[in-house]
Protein backbone atom coordinates (compact mmCIF):
# COMPACT_ATOMS: atom_id res chain seq x y z
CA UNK A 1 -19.36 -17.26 -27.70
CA UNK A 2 -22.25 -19.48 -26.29
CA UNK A 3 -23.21 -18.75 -22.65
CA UNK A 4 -22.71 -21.89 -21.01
CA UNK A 5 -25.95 -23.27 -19.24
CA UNK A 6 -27.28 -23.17 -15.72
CA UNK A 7 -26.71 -26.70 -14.54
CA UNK A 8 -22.76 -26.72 -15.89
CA UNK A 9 -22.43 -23.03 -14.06
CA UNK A 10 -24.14 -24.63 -10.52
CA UNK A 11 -22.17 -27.38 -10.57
CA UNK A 12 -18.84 -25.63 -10.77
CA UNK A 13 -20.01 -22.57 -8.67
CA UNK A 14 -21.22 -24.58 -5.87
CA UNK A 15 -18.12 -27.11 -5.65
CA UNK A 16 -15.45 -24.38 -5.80
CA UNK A 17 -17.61 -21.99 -2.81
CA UNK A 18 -19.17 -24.30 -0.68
CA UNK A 19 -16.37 -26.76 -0.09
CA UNK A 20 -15.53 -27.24 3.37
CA UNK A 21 -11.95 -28.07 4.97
CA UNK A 22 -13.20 -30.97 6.86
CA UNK A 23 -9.31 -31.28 8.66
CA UNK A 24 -9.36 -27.78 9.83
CA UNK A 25 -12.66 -26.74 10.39
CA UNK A 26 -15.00 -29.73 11.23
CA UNK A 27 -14.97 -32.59 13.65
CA UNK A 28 -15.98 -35.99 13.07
CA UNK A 29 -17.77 -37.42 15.96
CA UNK A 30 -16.26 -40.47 17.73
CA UNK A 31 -18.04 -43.51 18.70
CA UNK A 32 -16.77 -45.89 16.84
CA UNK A 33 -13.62 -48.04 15.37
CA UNK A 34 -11.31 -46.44 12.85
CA UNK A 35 -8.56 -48.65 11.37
CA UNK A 36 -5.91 -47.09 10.13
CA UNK A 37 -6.74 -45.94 6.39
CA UNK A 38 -3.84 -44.95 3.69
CA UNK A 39 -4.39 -41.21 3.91
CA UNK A 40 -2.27 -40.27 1.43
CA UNK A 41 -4.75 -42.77 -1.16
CA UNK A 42 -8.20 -41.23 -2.71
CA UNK A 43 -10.25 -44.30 -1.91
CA UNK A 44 -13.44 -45.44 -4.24
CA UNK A 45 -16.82 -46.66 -3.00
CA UNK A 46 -19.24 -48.78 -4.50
CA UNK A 47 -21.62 -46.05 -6.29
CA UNK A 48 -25.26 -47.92 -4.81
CA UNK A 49 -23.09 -47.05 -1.74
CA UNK A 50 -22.63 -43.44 -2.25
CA UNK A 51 -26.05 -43.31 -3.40
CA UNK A 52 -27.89 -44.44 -0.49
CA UNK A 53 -25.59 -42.49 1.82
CA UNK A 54 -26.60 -39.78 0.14
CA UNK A 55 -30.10 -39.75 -0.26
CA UNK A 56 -30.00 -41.61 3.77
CA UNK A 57 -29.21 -37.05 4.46
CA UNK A 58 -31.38 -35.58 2.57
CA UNK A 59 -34.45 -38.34 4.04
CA UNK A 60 -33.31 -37.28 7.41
CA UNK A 61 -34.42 -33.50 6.19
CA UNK A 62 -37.77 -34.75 4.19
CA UNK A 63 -40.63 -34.85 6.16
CA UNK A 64 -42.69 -37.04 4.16
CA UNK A 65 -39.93 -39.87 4.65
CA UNK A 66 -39.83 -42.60 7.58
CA UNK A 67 -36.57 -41.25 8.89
CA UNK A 68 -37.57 -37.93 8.85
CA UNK A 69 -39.13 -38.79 12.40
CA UNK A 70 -36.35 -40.70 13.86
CA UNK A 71 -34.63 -39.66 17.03
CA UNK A 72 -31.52 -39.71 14.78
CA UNK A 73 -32.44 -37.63 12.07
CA UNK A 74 -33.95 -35.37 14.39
CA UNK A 75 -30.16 -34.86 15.82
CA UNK A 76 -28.73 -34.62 12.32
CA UNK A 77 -31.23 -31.35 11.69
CA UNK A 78 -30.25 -29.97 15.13
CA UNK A 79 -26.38 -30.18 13.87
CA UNK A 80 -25.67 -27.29 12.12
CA UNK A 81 -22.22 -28.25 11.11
CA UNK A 82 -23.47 -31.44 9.96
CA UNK A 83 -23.36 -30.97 6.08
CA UNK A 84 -24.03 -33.60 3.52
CA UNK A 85 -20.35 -33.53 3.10
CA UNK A 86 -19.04 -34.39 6.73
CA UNK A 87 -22.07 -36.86 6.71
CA UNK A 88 -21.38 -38.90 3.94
CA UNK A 89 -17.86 -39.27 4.91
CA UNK A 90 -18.59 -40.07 8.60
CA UNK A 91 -20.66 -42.65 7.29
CA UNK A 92 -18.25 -44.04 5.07
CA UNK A 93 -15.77 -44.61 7.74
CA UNK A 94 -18.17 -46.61 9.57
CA UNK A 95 -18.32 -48.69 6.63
CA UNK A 96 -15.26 -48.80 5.36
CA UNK A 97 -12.67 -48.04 8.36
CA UNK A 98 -9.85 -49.50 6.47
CA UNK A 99 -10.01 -47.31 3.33
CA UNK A 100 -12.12 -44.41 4.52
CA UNK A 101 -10.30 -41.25 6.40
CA UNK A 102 -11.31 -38.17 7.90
CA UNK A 103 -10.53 -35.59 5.53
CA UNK A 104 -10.39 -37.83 2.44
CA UNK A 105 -13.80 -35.57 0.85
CA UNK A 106 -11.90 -32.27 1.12
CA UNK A 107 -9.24 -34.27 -0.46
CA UNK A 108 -11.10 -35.30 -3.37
CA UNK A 109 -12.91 -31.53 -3.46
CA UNK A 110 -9.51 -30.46 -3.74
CA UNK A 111 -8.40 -32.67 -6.99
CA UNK A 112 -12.17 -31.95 -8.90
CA UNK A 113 -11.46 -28.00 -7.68
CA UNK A 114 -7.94 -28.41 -9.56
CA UNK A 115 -9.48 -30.39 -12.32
CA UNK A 116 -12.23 -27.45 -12.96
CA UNK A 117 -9.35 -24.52 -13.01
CA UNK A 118 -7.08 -26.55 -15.58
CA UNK A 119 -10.10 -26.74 -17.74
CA UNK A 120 -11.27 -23.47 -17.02
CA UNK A 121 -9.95 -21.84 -20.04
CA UNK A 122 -11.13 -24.65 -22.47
CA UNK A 123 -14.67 -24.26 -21.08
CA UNK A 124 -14.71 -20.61 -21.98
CA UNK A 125 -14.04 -21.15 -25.30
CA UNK A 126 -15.91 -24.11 -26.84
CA UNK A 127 -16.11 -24.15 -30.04
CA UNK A 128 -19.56 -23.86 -31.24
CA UNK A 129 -19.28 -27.36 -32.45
CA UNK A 130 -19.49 -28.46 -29.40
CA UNK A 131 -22.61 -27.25 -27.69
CA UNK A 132 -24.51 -25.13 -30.70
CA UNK A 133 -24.85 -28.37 -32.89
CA UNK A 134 -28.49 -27.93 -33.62
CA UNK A 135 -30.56 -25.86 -32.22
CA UNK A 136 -32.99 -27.62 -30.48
CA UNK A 137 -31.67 -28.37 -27.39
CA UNK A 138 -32.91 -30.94 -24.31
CA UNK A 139 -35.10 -29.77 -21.43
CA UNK A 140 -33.06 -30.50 -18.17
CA UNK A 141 -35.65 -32.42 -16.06
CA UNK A 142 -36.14 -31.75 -12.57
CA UNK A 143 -36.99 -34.65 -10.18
CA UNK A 144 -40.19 -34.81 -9.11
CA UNK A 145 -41.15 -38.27 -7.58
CA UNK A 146 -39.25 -41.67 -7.80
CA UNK A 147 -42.21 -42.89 -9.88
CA UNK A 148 -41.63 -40.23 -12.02
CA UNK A 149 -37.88 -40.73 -11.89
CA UNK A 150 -38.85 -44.85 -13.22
CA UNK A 151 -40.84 -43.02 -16.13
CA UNK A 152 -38.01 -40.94 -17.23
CA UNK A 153 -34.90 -43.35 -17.17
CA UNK A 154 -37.60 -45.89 -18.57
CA UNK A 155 -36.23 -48.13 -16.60
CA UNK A 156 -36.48 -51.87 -17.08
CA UNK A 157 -38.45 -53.97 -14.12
CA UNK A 158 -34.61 -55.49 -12.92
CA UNK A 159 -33.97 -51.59 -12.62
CA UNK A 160 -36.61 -50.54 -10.47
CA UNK A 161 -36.78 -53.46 -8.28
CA UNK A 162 -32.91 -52.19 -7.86
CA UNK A 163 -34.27 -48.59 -7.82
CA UNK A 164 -36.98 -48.95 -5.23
CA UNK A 165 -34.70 -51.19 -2.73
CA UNK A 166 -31.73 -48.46 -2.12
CA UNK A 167 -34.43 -45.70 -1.66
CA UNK A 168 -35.95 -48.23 0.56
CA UNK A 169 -32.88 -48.71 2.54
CA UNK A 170 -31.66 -44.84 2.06
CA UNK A 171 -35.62 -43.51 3.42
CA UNK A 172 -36.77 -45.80 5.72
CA UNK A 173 -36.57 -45.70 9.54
CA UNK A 174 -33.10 -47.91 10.23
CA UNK A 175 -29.90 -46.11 9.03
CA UNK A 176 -28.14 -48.20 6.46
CA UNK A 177 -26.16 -50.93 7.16
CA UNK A 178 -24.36 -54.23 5.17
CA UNK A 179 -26.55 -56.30 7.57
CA UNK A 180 -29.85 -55.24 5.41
CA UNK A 181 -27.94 -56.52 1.96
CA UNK A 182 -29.19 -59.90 1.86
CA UNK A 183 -30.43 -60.29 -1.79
CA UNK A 184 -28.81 -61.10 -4.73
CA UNK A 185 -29.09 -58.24 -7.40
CA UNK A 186 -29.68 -60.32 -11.13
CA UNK A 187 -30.06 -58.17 -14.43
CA UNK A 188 -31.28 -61.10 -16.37
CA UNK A 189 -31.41 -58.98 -19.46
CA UNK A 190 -27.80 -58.36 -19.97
CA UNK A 191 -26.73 -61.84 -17.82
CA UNK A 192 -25.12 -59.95 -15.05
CA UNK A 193 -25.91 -60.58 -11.30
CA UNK A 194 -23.76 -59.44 -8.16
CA UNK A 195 -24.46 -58.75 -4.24
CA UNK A 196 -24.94 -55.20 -3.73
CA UNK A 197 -21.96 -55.56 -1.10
CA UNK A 198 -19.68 -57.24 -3.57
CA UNK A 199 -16.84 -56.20 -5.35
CA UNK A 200 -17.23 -58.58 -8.18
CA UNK A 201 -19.61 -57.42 -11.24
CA UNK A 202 -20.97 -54.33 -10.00
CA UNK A 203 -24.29 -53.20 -10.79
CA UNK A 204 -22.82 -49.94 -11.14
CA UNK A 205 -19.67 -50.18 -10.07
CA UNK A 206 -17.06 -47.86 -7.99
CA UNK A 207 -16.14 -44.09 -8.01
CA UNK A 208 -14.20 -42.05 -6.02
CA UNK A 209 -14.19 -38.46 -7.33
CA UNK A 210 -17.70 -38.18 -8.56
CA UNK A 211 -18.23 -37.79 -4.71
CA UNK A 212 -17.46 -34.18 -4.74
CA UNK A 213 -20.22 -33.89 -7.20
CA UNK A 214 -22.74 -35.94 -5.39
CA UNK A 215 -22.11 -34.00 -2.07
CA UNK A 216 -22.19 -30.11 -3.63
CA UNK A 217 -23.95 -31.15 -6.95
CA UNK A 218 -27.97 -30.68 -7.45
CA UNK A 219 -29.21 -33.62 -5.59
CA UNK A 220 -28.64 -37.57 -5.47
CA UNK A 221 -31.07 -38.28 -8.37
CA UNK A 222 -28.57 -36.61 -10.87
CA UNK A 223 -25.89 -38.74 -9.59
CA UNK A 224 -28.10 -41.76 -9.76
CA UNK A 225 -28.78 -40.86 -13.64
CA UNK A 226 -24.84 -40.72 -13.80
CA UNK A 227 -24.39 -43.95 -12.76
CA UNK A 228 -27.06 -45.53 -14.35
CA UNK A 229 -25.85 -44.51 -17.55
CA UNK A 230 -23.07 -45.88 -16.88
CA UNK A 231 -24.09 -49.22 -15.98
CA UNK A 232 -26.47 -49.41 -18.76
CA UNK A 233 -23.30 -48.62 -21.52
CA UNK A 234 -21.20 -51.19 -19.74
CA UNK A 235 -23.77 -53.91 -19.81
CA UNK A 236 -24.87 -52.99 -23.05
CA UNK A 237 -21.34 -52.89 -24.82
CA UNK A 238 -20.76 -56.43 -23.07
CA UNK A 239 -23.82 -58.19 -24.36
CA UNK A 240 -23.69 -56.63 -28.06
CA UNK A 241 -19.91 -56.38 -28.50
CA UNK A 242 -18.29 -59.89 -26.01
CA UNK A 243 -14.25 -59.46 -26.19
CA UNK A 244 -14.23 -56.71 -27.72
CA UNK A 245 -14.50 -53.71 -25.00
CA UNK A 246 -10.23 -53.57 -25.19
CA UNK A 247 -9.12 -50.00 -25.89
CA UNK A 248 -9.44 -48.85 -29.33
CA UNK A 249 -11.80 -51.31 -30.56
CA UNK A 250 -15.51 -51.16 -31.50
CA UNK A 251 -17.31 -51.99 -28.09
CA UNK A 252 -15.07 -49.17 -26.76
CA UNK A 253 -16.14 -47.01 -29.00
CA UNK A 254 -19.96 -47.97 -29.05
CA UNK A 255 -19.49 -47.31 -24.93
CA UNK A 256 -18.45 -43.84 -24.81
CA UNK A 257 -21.07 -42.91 -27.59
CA UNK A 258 -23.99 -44.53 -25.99
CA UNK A 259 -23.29 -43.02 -22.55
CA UNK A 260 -22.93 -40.29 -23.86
CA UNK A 261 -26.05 -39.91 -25.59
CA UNK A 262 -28.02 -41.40 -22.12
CA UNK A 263 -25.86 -38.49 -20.31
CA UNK A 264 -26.97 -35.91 -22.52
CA UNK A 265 -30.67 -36.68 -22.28
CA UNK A 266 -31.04 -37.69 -18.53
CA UNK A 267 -28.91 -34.53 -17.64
CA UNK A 268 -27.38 -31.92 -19.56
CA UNK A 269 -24.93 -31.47 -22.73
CA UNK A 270 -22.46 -29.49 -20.10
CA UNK A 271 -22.81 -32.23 -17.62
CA UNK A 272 -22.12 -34.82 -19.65
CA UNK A 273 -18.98 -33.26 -21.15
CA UNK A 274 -17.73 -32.59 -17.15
CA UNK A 275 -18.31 -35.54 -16.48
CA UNK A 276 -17.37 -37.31 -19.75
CA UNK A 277 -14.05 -35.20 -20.72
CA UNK A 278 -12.94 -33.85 -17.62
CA UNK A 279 -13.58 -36.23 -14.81
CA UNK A 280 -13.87 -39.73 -16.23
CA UNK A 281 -11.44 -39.29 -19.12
CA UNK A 282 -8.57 -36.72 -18.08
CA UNK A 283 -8.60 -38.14 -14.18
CA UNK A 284 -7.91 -41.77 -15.98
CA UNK A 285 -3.93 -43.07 -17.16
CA UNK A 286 -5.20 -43.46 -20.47
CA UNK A 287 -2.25 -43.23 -23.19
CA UNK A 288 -2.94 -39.78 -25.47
CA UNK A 289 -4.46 -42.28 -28.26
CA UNK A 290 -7.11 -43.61 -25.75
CA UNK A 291 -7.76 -40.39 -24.98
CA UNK A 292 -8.15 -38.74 -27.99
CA UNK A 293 -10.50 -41.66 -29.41
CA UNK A 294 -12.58 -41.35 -26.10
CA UNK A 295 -12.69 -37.50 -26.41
CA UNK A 296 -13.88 -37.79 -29.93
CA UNK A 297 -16.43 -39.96 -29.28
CA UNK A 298 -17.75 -38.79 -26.70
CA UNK A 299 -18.67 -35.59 -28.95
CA UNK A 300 -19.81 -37.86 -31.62
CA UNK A 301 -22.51 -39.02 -29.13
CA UNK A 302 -23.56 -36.14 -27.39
CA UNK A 303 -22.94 -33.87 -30.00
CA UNK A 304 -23.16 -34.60 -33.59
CA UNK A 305 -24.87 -37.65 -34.25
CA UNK A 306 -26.96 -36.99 -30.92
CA UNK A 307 -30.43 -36.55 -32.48
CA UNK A 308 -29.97 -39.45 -35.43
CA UNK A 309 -29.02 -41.53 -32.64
CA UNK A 310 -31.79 -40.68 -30.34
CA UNK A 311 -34.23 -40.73 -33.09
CA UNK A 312 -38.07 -39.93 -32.05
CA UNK A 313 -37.76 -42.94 -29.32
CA UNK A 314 -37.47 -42.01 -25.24
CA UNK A 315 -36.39 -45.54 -24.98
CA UNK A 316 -33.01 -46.23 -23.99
CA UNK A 317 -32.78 -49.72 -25.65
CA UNK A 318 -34.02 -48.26 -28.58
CA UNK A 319 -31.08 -45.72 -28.66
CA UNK A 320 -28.94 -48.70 -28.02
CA UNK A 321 -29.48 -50.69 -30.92
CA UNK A 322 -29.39 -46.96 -32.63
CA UNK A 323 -26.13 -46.66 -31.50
CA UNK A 324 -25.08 -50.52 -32.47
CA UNK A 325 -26.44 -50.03 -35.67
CA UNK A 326 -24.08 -46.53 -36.36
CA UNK A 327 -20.87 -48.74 -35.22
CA UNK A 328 -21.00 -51.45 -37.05
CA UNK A 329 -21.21 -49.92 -40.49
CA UNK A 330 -17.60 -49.09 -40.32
CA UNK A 331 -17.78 -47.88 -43.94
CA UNK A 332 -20.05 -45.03 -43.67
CA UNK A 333 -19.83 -44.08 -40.29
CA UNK A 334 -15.66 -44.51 -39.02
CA UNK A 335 -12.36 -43.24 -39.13
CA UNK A 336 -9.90 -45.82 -38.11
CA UNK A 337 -6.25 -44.20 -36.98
CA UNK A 338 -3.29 -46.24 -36.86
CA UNK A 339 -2.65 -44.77 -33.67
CA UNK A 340 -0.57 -46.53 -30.97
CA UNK A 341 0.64 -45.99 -26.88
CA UNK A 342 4.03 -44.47 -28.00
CA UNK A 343 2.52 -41.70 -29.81
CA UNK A 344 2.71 -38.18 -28.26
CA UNK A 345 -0.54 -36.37 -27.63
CA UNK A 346 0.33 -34.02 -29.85
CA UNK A 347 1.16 -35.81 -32.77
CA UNK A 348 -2.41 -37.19 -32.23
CA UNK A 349 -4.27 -33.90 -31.59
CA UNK A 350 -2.91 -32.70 -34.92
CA UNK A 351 -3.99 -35.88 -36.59
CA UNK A 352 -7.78 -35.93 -34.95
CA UNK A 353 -8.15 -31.84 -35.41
CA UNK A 354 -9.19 -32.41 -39.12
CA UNK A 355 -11.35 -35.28 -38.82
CA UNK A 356 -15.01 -35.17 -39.40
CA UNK A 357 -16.91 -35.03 -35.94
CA UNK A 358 -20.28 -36.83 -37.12
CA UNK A 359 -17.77 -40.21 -37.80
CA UNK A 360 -16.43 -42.15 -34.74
CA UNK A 361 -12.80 -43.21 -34.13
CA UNK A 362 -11.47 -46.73 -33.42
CA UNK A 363 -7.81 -47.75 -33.02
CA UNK A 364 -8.28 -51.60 -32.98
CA UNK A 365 -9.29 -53.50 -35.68
């Protein structure tokens, strides 16, 4: 059996020991106006949201950023019991008083905790297939600078104008507020524009328990990779594959694989299949054929057609037209399944277990 990588290991390590029972052991200070949130609800948060939150603690601790010399983040060092976690969701009540709640983060721990020990067994006992494809194997990169950040994501000039303004309003002196969200966000490349403080068409749009991972997890850069896969598979499925991102059919499929293969590069193989199988894909209501097609190609993209997808290029658009180019010859490179909503997952599992992992599944012609 494979010995399953450092970054998977930390991730799951840290969340399980470090997490903190906010409603029995910690305080939220007072100070300002809480309307009554549904506590029994696990809330989401615009993800540029989370971010900046995020990042807003760990300026307060870097001395070579603005805040680092504010009266304010001098207080936040002082307070011992002031952990990323109690910080991010004090600030989120602020923001949101109507959805946020004290306690709400140990809630969510809680769920990702339970998620982790149901899959527990499964992650022991991968099948090589999984994670000993080839055996060259990615590099997990460490973050270094944001300029060096830009270079890796090669991110496009809508991207780091987006980039460089929430590290802007995460670093500098004033403590975030929806007062400093003025301008209009527009991805001109993929036709998509939104107000950072609009529910509309996200940039990146919401999550709720990927905050578990951005609080205990390795930093807020990983999560910001996260998301901007995300956001890059969403846009890109929309603008090659228009009414046609339904479940089961081709821009569905040509989604999971390309985030996938983004995932795998800008973090790890292990992260991306947490992230990818376990969080995004077993917290959703998909029906068992959803899930199995999502599963499947997910592996097919981080997995088995990884590298021919990927190519020689460190360009993501390049990868996307890669990854365009492998859907659409339906011939050579599919399975389709005549699968529908009433089937039984394991009528399905049985029916996918044979299949050839290098081919993608769709369900929707």
């Amino acid at each position: 059996m494979r010995k399953i990588s450092f970054p998977l290991i930390f991730l799951i390590l840290v969340i399980s020991c470090k997490s903190v029972k906010i409603t029995e052991n910690k305080t939220v200070e007072s100070g300002f106006s809480i309307t009554q949130a549904d506590t029994a609800a696990i809330p989401s948060f615009p993800a540029e949201v989370l971010y900046i939150l995020a990042r807003e603690y760990e300026s307060a601790h870097d001395s070579l950023k603005p805040k680092f010399h504010t009266e304010k983040a001098q207080k936040i060092r002082k307070d011992s019991a002031l952990t990323k976690e109690i910080y991010l969701e004090k600030r989120l009540i602020e923001l949101y008083p109507e959805t946020a709640y004290k306690g709400m983060i140990s809630k969510m721990t809680k769920f990702y905790e339970d998620m982790i020990a149901e899959a527990e067994q499964e992650i022991l006992n991968l099948p090589q297939k999984e994670f000993n494809i080839t055996e060259k194997k990615e590099k997990f990169h460490a973050f270094v600078s944001d300029e060096d950040e830009m270079k890796f994501l090669k991110m496009t000039d809508t991207e780091i104008n987006v980039y460089q303004k929430l590290n802007s309003l995460a670093d500098d002196s004033a403590f975030f507020s929806f007062d400093q969200l003025h301008d209009t966000v527009a991805d001109k490349k993929w036709h998509f524009e939104k107000r950072l403080n609009s529910d509309s068409i996200p940039f990146f749009l919401k999550e709720d328990l990927s905050i578990p991972m951005l609080v205990f997890g390795p930093g807020s850069y990983v999560f910001y990779r996260i998301m901007q896969s995300k956001a890059r598979a969403v846009y890109a499925a929309e603008h090659y594959y228009p009414g046609q991102l339904n479940y089961g059919m081709l821009g569905d499929a040509f989604r999971h694989i390309f985030v996938n293969v983004m995932l795998k590069r800008y973090t790890t193989e292990e992260i991306a299949w947490l992230i990818m199988d376990i969080y995004w894909e077993k917290t959703g209501n998909n029906a068992p054929c959803d899930l199995m097609m999502d599963i499947h190609n997910n592996r097919v993209g981080r997995s088995t057609q990884y590298h021919s997808l990927i190519g020689e290029s460190e360009n993501w658009e390049e990868w996307g037209r890669n990854v365009k180019n492998f859907v659409q010859d339906t011939t050579k490179n599919a399975i389709y399944r005549n699968w529908d909503k009433e089937m039984p997952y394991f009528v399905i599992e049985e029916e996918e277990n044979p299949l050839d992992d290098y081919l993608y599944i769709y369900i929707t012609k």
